[in-house]
C-alpha atoms as a PDB file:
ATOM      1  CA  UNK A   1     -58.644 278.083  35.132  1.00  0.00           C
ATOM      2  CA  UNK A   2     -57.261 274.678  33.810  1.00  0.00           C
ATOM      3  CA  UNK A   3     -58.491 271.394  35.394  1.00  0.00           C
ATOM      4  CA  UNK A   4     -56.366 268.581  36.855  1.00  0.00           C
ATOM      5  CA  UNK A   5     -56.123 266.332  33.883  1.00  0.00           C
ATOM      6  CA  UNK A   6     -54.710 262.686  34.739  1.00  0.00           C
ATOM      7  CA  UNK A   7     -52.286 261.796  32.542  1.00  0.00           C
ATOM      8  CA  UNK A   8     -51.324 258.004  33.370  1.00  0.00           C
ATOM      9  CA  UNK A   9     -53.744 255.523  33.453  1.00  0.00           C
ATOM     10  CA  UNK A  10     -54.369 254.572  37.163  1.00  0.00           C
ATOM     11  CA  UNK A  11     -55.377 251.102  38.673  1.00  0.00           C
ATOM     12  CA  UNK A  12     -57.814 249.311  37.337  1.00  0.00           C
ATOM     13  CA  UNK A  13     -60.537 246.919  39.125  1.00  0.00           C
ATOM     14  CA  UNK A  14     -59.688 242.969  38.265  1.00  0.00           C
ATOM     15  CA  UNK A  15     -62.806 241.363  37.503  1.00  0.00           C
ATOM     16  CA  UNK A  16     -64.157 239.174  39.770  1.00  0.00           C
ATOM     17  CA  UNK A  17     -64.096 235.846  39.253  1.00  0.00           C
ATOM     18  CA  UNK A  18     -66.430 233.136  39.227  1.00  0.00           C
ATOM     19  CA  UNK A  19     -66.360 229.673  40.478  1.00  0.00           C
ATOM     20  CA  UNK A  20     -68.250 227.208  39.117  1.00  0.00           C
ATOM     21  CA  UNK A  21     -70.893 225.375  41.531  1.00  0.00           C
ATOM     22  CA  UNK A  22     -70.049 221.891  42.641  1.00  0.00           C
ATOM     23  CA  UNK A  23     -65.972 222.307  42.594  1.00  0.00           C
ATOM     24  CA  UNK A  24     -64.596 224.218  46.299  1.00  0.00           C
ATOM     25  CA  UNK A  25     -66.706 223.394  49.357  1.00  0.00           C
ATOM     26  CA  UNK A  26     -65.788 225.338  52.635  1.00  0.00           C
ATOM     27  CA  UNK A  27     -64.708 223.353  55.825  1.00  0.00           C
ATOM     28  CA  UNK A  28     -67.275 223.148  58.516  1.00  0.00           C
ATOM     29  CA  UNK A  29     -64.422 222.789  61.017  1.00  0.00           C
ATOM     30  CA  UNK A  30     -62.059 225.296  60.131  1.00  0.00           C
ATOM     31  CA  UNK A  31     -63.218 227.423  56.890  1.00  0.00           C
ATOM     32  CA  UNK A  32     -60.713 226.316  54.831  1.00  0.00           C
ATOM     33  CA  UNK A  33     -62.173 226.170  50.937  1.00  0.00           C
ATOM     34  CA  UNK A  34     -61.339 222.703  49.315  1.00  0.00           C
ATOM     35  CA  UNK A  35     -61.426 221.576  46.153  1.00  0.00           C
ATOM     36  CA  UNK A  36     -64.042 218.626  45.840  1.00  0.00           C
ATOM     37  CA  UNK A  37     -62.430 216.295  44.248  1.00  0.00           C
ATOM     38  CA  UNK A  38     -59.125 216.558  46.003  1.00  0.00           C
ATOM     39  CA  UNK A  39     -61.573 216.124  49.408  1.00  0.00           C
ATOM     40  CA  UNK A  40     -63.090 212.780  47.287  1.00  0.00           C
ATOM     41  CA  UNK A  41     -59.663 211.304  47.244  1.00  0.00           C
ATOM     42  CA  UNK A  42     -58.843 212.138  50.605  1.00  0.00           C
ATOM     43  CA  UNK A  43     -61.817 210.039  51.658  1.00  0.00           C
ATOM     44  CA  UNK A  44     -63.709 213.460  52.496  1.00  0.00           C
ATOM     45  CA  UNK A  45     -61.769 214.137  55.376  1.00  0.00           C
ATOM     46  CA  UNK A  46     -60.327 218.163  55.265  1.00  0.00           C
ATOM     47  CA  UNK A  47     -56.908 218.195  54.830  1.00  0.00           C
ATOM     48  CA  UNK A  48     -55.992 220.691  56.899  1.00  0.00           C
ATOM     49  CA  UNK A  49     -57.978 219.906  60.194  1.00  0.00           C
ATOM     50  CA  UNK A  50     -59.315 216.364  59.522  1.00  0.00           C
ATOM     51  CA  UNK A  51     -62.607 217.012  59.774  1.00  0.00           C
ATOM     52  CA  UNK A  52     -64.571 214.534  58.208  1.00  0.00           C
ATOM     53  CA  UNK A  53     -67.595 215.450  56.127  1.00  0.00           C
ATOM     54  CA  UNK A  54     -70.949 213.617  56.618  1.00  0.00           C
ATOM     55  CA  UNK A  55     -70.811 210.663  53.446  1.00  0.00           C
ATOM     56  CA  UNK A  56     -73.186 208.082  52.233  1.00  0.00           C
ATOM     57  CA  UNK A  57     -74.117 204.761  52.322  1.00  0.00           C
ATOM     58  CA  UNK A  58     -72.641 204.350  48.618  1.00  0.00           C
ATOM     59  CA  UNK A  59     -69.124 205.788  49.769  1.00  0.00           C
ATOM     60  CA  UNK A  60     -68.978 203.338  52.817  1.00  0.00           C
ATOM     61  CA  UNK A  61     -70.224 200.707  50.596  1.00  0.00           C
ATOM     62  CA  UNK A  62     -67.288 201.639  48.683  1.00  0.00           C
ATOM     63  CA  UNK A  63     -65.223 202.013  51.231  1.00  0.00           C
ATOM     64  CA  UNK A  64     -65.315 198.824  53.222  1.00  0.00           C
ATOM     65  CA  UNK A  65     -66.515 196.332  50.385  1.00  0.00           C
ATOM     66  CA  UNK A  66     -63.835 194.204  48.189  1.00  0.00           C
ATOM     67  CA  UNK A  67     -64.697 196.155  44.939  1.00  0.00           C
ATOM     68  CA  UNK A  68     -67.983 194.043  43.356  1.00  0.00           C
ATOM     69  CA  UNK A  69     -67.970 191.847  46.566  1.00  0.00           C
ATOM     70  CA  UNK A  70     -71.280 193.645  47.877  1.00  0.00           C
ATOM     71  CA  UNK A  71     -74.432 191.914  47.129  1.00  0.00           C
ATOM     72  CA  UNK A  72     -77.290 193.955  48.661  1.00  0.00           C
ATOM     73  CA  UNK A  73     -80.206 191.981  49.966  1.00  0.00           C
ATOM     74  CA  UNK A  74     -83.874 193.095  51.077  1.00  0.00           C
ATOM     75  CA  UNK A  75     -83.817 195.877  48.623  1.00  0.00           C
ATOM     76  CA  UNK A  76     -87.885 196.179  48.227  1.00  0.00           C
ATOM     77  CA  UNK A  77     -88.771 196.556  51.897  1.00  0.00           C
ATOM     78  CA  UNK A  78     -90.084 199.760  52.052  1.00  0.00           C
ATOM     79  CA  UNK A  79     -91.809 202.060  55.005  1.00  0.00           C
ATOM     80  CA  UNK A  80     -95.858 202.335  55.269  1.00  0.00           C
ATOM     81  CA  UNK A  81     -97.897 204.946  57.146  1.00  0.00           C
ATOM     82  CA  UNK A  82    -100.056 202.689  59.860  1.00  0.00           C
ATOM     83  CA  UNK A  83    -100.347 205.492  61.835  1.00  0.00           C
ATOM     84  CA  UNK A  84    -101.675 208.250  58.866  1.00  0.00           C
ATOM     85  CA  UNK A  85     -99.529 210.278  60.972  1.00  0.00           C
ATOM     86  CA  UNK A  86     -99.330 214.168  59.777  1.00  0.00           C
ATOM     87  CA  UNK A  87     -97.534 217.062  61.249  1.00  0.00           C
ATOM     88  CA  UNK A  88     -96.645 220.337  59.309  1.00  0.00           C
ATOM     89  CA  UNK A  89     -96.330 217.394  56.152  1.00  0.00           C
ATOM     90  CA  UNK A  90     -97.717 214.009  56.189  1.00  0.00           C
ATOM     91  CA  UNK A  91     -95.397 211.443  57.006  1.00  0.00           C
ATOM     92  CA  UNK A  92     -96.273 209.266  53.351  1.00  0.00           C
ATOM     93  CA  UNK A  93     -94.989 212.485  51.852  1.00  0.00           C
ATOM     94  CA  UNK A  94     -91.595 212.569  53.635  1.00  0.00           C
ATOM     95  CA  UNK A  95     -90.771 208.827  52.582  1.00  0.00           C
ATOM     96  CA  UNK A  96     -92.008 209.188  48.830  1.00  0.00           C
ATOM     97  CA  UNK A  97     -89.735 212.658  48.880  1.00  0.00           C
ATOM     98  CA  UNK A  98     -86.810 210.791  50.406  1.00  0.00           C
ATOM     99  CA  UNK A  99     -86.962 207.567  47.690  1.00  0.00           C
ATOM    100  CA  UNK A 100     -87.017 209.980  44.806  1.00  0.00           C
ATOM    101  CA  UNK A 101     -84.920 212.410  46.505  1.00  0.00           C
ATOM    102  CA  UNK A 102     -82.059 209.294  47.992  1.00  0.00           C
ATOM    103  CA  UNK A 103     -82.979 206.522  44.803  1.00  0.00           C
ATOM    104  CA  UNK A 104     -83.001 204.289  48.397  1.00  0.00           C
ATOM    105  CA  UNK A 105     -85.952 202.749  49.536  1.00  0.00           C
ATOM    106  CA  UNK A 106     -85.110 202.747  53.188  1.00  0.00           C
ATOM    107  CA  UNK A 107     -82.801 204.441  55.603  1.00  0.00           C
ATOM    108  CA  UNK A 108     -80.877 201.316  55.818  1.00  0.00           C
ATOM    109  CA  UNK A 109     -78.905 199.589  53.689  1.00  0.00           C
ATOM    110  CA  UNK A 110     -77.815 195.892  53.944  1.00  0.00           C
ATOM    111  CA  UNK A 111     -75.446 193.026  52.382  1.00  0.00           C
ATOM    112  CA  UNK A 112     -73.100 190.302  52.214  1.00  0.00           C
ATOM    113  CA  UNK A 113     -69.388 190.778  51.079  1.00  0.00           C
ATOM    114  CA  UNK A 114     -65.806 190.810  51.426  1.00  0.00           C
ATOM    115  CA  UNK A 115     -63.469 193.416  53.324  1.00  0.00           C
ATOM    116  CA  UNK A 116     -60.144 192.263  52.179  1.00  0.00           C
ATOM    117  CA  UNK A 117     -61.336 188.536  51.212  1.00  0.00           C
ATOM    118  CA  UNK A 118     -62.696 188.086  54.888  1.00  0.00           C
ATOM    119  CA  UNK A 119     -67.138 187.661  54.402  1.00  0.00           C
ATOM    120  CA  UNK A 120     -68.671 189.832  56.688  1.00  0.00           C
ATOM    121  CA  UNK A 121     -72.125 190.563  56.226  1.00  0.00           C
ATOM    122  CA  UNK A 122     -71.971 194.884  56.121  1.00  0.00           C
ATOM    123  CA  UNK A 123     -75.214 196.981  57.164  1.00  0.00           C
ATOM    124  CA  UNK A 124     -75.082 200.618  56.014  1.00  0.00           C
ATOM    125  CA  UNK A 125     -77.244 203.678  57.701  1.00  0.00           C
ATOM    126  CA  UNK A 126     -77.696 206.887  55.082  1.00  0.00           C
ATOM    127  CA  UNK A 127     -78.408 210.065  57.073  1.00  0.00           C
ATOM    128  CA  UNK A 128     -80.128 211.390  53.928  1.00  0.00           C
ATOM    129  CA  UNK A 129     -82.996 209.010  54.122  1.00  0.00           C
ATOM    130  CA  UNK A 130     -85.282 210.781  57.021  1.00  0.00           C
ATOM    131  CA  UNK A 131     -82.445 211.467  59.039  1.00  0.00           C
ATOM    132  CA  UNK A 132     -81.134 207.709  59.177  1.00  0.00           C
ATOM    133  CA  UNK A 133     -84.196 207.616  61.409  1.00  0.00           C
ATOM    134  CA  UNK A 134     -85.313 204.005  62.584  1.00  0.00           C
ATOM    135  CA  UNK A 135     -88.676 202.654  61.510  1.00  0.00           C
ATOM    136  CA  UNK A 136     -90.257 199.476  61.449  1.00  0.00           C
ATOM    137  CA  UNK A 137     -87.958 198.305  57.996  1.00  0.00           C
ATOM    138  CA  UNK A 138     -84.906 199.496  59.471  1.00  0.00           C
ATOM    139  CA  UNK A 139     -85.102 197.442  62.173  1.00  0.00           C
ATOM    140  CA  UNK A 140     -86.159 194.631  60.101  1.00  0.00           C
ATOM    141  CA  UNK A 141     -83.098 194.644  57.630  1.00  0.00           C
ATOM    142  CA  UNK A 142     -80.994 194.457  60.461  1.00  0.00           C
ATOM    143  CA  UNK A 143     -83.167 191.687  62.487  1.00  0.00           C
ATOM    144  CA  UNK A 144     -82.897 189.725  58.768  1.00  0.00           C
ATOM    145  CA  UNK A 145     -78.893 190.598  58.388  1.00  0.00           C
ATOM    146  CA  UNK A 146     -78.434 189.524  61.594  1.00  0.00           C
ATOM    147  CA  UNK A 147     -80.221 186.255  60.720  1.00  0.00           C
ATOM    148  CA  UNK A 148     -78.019 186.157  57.604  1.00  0.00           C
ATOM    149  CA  UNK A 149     -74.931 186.111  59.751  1.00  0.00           C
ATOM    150  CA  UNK A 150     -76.101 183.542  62.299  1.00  0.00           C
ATOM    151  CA  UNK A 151     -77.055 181.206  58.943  1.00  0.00           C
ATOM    152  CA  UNK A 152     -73.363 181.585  57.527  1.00  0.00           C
ATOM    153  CA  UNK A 153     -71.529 182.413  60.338  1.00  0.00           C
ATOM    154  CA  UNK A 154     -70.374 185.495  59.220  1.00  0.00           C
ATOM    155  CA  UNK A 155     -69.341 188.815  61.391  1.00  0.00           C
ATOM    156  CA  UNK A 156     -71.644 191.751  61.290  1.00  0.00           C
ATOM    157  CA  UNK A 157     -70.478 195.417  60.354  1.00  0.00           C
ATOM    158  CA  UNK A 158     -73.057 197.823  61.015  1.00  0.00           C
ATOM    159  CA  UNK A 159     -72.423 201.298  60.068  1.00  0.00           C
ATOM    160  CA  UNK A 160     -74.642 203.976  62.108  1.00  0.00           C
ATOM    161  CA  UNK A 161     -75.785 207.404  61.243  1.00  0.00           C
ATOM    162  CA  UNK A 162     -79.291 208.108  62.763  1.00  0.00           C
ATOM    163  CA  UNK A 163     -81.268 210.756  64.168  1.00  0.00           C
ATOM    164  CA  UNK A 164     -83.167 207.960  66.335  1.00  0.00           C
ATOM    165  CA  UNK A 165     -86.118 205.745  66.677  1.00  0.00           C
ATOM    166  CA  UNK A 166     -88.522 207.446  64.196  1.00  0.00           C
ATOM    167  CA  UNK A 167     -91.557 209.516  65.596  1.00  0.00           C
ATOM    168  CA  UNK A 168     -93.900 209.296  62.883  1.00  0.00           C
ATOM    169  CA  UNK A 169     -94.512 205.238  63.435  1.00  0.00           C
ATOM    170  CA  UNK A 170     -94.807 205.728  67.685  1.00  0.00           C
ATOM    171  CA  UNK A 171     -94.441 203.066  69.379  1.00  0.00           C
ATOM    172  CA  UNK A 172     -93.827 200.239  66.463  1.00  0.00           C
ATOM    173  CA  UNK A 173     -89.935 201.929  65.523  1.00  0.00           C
ATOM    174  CA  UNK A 174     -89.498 201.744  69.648  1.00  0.00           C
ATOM    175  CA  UNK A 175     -90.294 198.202  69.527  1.00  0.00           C
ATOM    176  CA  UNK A 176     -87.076 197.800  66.953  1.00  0.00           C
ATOM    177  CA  UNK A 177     -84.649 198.683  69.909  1.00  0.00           C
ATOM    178  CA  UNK A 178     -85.791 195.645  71.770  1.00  0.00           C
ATOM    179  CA  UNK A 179     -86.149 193.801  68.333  1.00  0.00           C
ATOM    180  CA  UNK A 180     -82.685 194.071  67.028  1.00  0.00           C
ATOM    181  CA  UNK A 181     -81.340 193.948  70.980  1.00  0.00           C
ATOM    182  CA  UNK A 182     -82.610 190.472  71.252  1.00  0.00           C
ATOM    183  CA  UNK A 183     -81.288 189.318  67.559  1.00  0.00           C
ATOM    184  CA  UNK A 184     -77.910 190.439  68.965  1.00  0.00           C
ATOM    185  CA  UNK A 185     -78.270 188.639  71.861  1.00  0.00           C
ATOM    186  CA  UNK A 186     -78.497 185.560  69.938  1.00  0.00           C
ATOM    187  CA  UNK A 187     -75.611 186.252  67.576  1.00  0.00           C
ATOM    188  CA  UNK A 188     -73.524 186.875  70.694  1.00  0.00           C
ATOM    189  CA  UNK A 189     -74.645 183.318  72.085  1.00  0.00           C
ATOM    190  CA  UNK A 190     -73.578 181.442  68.426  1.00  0.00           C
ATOM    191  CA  UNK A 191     -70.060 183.630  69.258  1.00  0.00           C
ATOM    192  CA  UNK A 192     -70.000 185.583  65.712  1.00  0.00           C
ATOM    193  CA  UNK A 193     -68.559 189.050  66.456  1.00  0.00           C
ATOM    194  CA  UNK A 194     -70.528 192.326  66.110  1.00  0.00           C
ATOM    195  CA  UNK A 195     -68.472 195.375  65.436  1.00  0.00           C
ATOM    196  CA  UNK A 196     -70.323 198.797  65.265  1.00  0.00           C
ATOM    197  CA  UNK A 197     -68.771 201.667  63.542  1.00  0.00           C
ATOM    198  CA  UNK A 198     -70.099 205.037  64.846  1.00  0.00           C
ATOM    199  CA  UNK A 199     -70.206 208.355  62.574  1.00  0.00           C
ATOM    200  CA  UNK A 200     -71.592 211.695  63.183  1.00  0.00           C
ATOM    201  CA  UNK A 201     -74.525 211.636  64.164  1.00  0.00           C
ATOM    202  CA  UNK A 202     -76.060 208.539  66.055  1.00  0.00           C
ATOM    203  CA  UNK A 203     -78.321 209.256  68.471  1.00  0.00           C
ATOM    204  CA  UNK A 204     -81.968 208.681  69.934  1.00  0.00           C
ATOM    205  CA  UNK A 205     -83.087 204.961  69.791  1.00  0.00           C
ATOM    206  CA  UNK A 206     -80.716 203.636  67.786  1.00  0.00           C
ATOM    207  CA  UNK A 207     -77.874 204.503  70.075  1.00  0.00           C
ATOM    208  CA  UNK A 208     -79.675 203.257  72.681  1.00  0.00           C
ATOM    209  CA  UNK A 209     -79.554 199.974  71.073  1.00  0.00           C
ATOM    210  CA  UNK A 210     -77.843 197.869  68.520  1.00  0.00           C
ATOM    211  CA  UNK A 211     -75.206 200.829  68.449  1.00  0.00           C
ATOM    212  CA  UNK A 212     -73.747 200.537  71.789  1.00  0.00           C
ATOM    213  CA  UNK A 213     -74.065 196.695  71.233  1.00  0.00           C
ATOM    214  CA  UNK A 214     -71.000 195.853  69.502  1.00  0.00           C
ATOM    215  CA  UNK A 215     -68.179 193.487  70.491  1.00  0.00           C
ATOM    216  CA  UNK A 216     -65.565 196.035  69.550  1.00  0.00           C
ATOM    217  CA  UNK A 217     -66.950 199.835  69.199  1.00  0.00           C
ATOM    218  CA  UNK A 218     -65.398 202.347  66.526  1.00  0.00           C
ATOM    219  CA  UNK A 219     -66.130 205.983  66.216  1.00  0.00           C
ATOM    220  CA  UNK A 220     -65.091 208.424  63.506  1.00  0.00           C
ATOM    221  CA  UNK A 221     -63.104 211.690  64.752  1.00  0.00           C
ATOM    222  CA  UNK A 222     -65.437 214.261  66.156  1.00  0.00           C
ATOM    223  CA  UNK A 223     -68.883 212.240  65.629  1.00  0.00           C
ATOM    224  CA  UNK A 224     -72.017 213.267  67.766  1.00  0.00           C
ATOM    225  CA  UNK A 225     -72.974 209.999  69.810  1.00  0.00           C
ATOM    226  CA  UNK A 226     -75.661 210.201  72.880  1.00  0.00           C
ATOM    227  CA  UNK A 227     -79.085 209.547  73.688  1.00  0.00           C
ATOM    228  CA  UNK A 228     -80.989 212.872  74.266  1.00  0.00           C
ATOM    229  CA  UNK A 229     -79.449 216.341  72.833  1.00  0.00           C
ATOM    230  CA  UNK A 230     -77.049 218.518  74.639  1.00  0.00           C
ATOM    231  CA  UNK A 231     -79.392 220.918  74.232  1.00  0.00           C
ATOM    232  CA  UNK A 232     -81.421 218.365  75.850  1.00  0.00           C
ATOM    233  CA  UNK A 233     -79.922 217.755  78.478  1.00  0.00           C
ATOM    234  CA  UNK A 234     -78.624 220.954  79.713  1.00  0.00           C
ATOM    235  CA  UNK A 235     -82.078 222.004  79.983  1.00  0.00           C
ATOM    236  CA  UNK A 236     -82.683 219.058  82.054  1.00  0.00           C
ATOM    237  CA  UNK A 237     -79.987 219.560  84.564  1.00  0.00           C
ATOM    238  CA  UNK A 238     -79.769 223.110  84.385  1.00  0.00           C
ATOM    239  CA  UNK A 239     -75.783 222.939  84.149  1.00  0.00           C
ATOM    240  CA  UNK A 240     -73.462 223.708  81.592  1.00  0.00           C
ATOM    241  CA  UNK A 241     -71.898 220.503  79.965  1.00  0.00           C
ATOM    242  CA  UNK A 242     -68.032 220.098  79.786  1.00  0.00           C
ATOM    243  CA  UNK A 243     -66.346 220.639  76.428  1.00  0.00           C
ATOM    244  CA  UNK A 244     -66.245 218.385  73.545  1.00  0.00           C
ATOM    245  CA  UNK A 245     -69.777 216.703  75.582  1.00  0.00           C
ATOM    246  CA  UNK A 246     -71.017 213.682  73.195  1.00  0.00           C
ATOM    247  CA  UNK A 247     -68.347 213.889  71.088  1.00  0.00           C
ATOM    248  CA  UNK A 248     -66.669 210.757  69.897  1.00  0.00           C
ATOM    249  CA  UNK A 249     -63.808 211.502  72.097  1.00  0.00           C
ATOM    250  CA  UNK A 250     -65.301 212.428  74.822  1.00  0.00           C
ATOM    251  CA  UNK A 251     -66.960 209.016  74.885  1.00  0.00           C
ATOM    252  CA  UNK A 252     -63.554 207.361  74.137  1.00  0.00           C
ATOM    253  CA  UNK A 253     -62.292 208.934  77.342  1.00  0.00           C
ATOM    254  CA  UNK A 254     -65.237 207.750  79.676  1.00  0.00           C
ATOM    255  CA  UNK A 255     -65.009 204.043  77.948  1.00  0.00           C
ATOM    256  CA  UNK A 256     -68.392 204.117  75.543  1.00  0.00           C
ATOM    257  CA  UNK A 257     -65.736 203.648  72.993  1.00  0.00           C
ATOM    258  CA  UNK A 258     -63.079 201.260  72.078  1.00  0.00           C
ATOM    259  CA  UNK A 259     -61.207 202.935  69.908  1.00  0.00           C
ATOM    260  CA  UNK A 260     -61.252 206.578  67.269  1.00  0.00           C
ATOM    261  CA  UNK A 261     -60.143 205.800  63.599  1.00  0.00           C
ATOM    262  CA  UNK A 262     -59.802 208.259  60.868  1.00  0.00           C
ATOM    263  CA  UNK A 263     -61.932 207.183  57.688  1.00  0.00           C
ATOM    264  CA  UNK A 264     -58.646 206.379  55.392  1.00  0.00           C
ATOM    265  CA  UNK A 265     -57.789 203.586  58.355  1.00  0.00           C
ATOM    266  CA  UNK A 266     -60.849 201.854  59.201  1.00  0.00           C
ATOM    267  CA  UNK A 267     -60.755 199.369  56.683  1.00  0.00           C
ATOM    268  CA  UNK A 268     -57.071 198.150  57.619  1.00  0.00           C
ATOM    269  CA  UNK A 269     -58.168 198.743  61.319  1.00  0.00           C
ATOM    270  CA  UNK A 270     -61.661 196.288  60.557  1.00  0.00           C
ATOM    271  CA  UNK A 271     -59.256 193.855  58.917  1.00  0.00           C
ATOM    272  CA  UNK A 272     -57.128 193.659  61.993  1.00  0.00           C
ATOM    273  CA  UNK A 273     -60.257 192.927  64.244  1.00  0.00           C
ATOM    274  CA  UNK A 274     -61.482 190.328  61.978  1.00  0.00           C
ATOM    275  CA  UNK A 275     -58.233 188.800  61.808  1.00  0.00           C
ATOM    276  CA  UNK A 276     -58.103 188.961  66.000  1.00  0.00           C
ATOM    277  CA  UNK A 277     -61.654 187.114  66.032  1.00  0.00           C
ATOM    278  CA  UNK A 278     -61.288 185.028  63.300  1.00  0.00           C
ATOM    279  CA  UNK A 279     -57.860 182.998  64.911  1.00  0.00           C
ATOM    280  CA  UNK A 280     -59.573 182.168  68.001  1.00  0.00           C
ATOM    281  CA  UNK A 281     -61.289 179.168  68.714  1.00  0.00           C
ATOM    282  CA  UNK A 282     -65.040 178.882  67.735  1.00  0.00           C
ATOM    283  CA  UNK A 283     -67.169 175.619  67.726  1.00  0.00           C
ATOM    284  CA  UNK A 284     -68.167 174.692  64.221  1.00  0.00           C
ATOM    285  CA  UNK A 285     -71.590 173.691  65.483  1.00  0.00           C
ATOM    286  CA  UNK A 286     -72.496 176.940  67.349  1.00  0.00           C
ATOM    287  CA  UNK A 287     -73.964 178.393  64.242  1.00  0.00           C
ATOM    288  CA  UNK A 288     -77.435 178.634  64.037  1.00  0.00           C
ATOM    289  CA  UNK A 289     -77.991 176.519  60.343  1.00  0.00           C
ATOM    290  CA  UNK A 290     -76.112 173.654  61.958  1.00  0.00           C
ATOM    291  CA  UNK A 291     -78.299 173.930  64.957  1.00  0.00           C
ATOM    292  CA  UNK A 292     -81.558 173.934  63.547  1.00  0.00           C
ATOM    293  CA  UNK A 293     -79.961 170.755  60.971  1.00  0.00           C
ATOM    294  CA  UNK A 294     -79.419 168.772  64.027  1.00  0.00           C
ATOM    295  CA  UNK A 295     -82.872 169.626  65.493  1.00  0.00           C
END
C-alpha cells in the first residue's frame, strides 16, 4: 500500500512578532492601539476618539508655561504623619513610596510664569502622588500661591486632578477646604481672576472647594467631576443615574461648567480669558502689597 506523500510545500506559520514594551498603548475609550510617541505629539489625546489619557503635572507644566518661564516655589514642603495613622500600610509608607516613586514631594505642584507673555501664577495637581489627594501641604501651597497672586497681582491657574480631601490626616486635610475657600474669597475681593481647569478625576473635598471656585470653569472632554461616587450615590438613592452622570459634559449641560476644551486648545483658550480680564478696568490699589504699604 503506498502512503499519501505531499509533494508541495504547504503554508507555513509566520512567526509572531514582538513589540517592544513602552512603544503602542491601547485606547481606554475605544481599543484602538497607538503608537506612543505619535499620542505624545498629539498632546495624549487618541486620535481616533479623542480620548484624552490621564498626564502629569510635568506635561501641564509644559503645556501651559512659556518654555523656561516656570519658576516653582515651596518645593520642600512635604506631608507628616500627626495622626500615626495605619490601615492595610501605614500612611508614612505611602508618602515615602510616592516621593521616590513621583521624584515630587507633594501632590501639588506650584509656580509663577508666563502663558504666552501674560504672568499668571500656575498651580499643578499630579494624580500619581496619593491620588492627587489633599493633605495639610496641599492646601498650604495653594493658600501660599494664592498669597503670591494677591502680592503681584497676578491671575491664578489651578489645575485639578484629585481623589479628595485625604483620609489618612482626618480632620486637618478637611480643614484645607475651608482654608483655601477663604484665601479665594480674598483674591476675589482684590478682583484678580481665578480660573480652574478640571481633568479626569476631581472629586471628594477638593471639588467641593477651590475647584468649583473659579471665575471661569474649564473641563477636559470626558473628565470625572462630583463629590461622592456614582457608585456612591446610586446606592444612596437607590436609582439608576442618567448616562454620561459626572461627566464633564454632563456638568456643562446642568451649568457646573463654563466651557469643555480639548487639551491641544486650552492654552489659546486660557490666553483668550486672560486677555478678556486683563482689558477691563481694575484699581491699581486693590492689590493686597499696596494695601498693607498704605496701612
Amino acid at each position: 500500500m503506498e502512503w499519501f506523500k505531499r509533494v508541495k510545500r504547504g503554508l507555513q506559520p509566520q512567526e509572531k512578532k514582538e513589540f517592544p514594551d513602552g512603544l503602542w498603548i491601547k485606547c481606554e475609550s475605544c481599543s484602538e492601539v497607538l503608537y506612543l510617541k505619535e499620542l505624545e505629539k498629539n498632546f495624549s489625546v487618541c486620535s481616533k476618539c479623542g480620548y484624552h489619557f490621564r498626564i502629569n503635572s510635568n506635561e501641564y507644566i509644559k503645556l501651559l508655561a512659556d518654555e523656561g518661564s516656570f519658576k516653582e516655589f515651596n518645593v520642600k514642603l512635604k506631608s507628616v504623619d500627626p495622626l500615626k495613622f495605619k490601615d492595610s500600610r501605614r500612611y508614612s509608607d505611602r508618602l515615602q513610596e510616592a516621593i521616590a516613586k513621583t521624584g515630587l514631594k507633594e501632590a501639588v505642584r506650584t509656580g509663577t510664569c508666563s502663558l504666552n507673555a501674560r504672568p499668571i501664577v500656575l498651580c499643578v495637581m499630579d494624580f500619581r502622588f496619593v491620588g492627587g489627594s489633599m493633605g495639610s501641604v496641599v492646601g498650604e501651597k495653594i493658600s501660599r500661591a494664592i498669597d503670591v497672586a494677591l502680592q503681584n497681582n497676578r491671575s491664578l491657574i489651578i489645575v485639578s486632578a484629585s481623589g479628595g480631601a485625604r483620609m489618612q490626616e482626618g480632620a486637618l486635610s478637611l480643614m484645607q477646604m475651608a482654608k483655601t475657600s477663604a484665601k479665594l474669597a480674598m483674591l476675589s475681593d482684590h478682583k484678580i481672576p481665578f480660573i480652574s481647569i478640571l481633568t479626569h478625576p476631581t472629586t471628594g473635598g477638593v471639588t467641593a472647594s477651590f475647584s468649583m471656585l473659579g471665575d471661569v470653569i474649564l473641563a477636559e472632554p470626558g473628565a470625572l467631576i462630583g463629590f461622592a461616587g456614582p457608585r456612591v450615590i446610586k446606592q444612596t438613592i437607590g436609582q439608576d443615574l442618567p448616562d454620561g452622570f459626572q461627566r464633564s459634559e454632563f456638568l456643562l449641560e446642568h451649568g457646573f461648567v463654563d466651557v469643555i476644551v480639548q487639551r491641544f486648545e486650552i492654552k489659546h483658550k486660557l490666553s483668550q480669558i486672560l486677555s478678556f480680564f486683563n482689558n477691563l478696568e481694575v484699581d491699581p490699589k486693590s492689590t493686597l502689597k499696596n494695601r498693607v504699604g498704605q496701612e
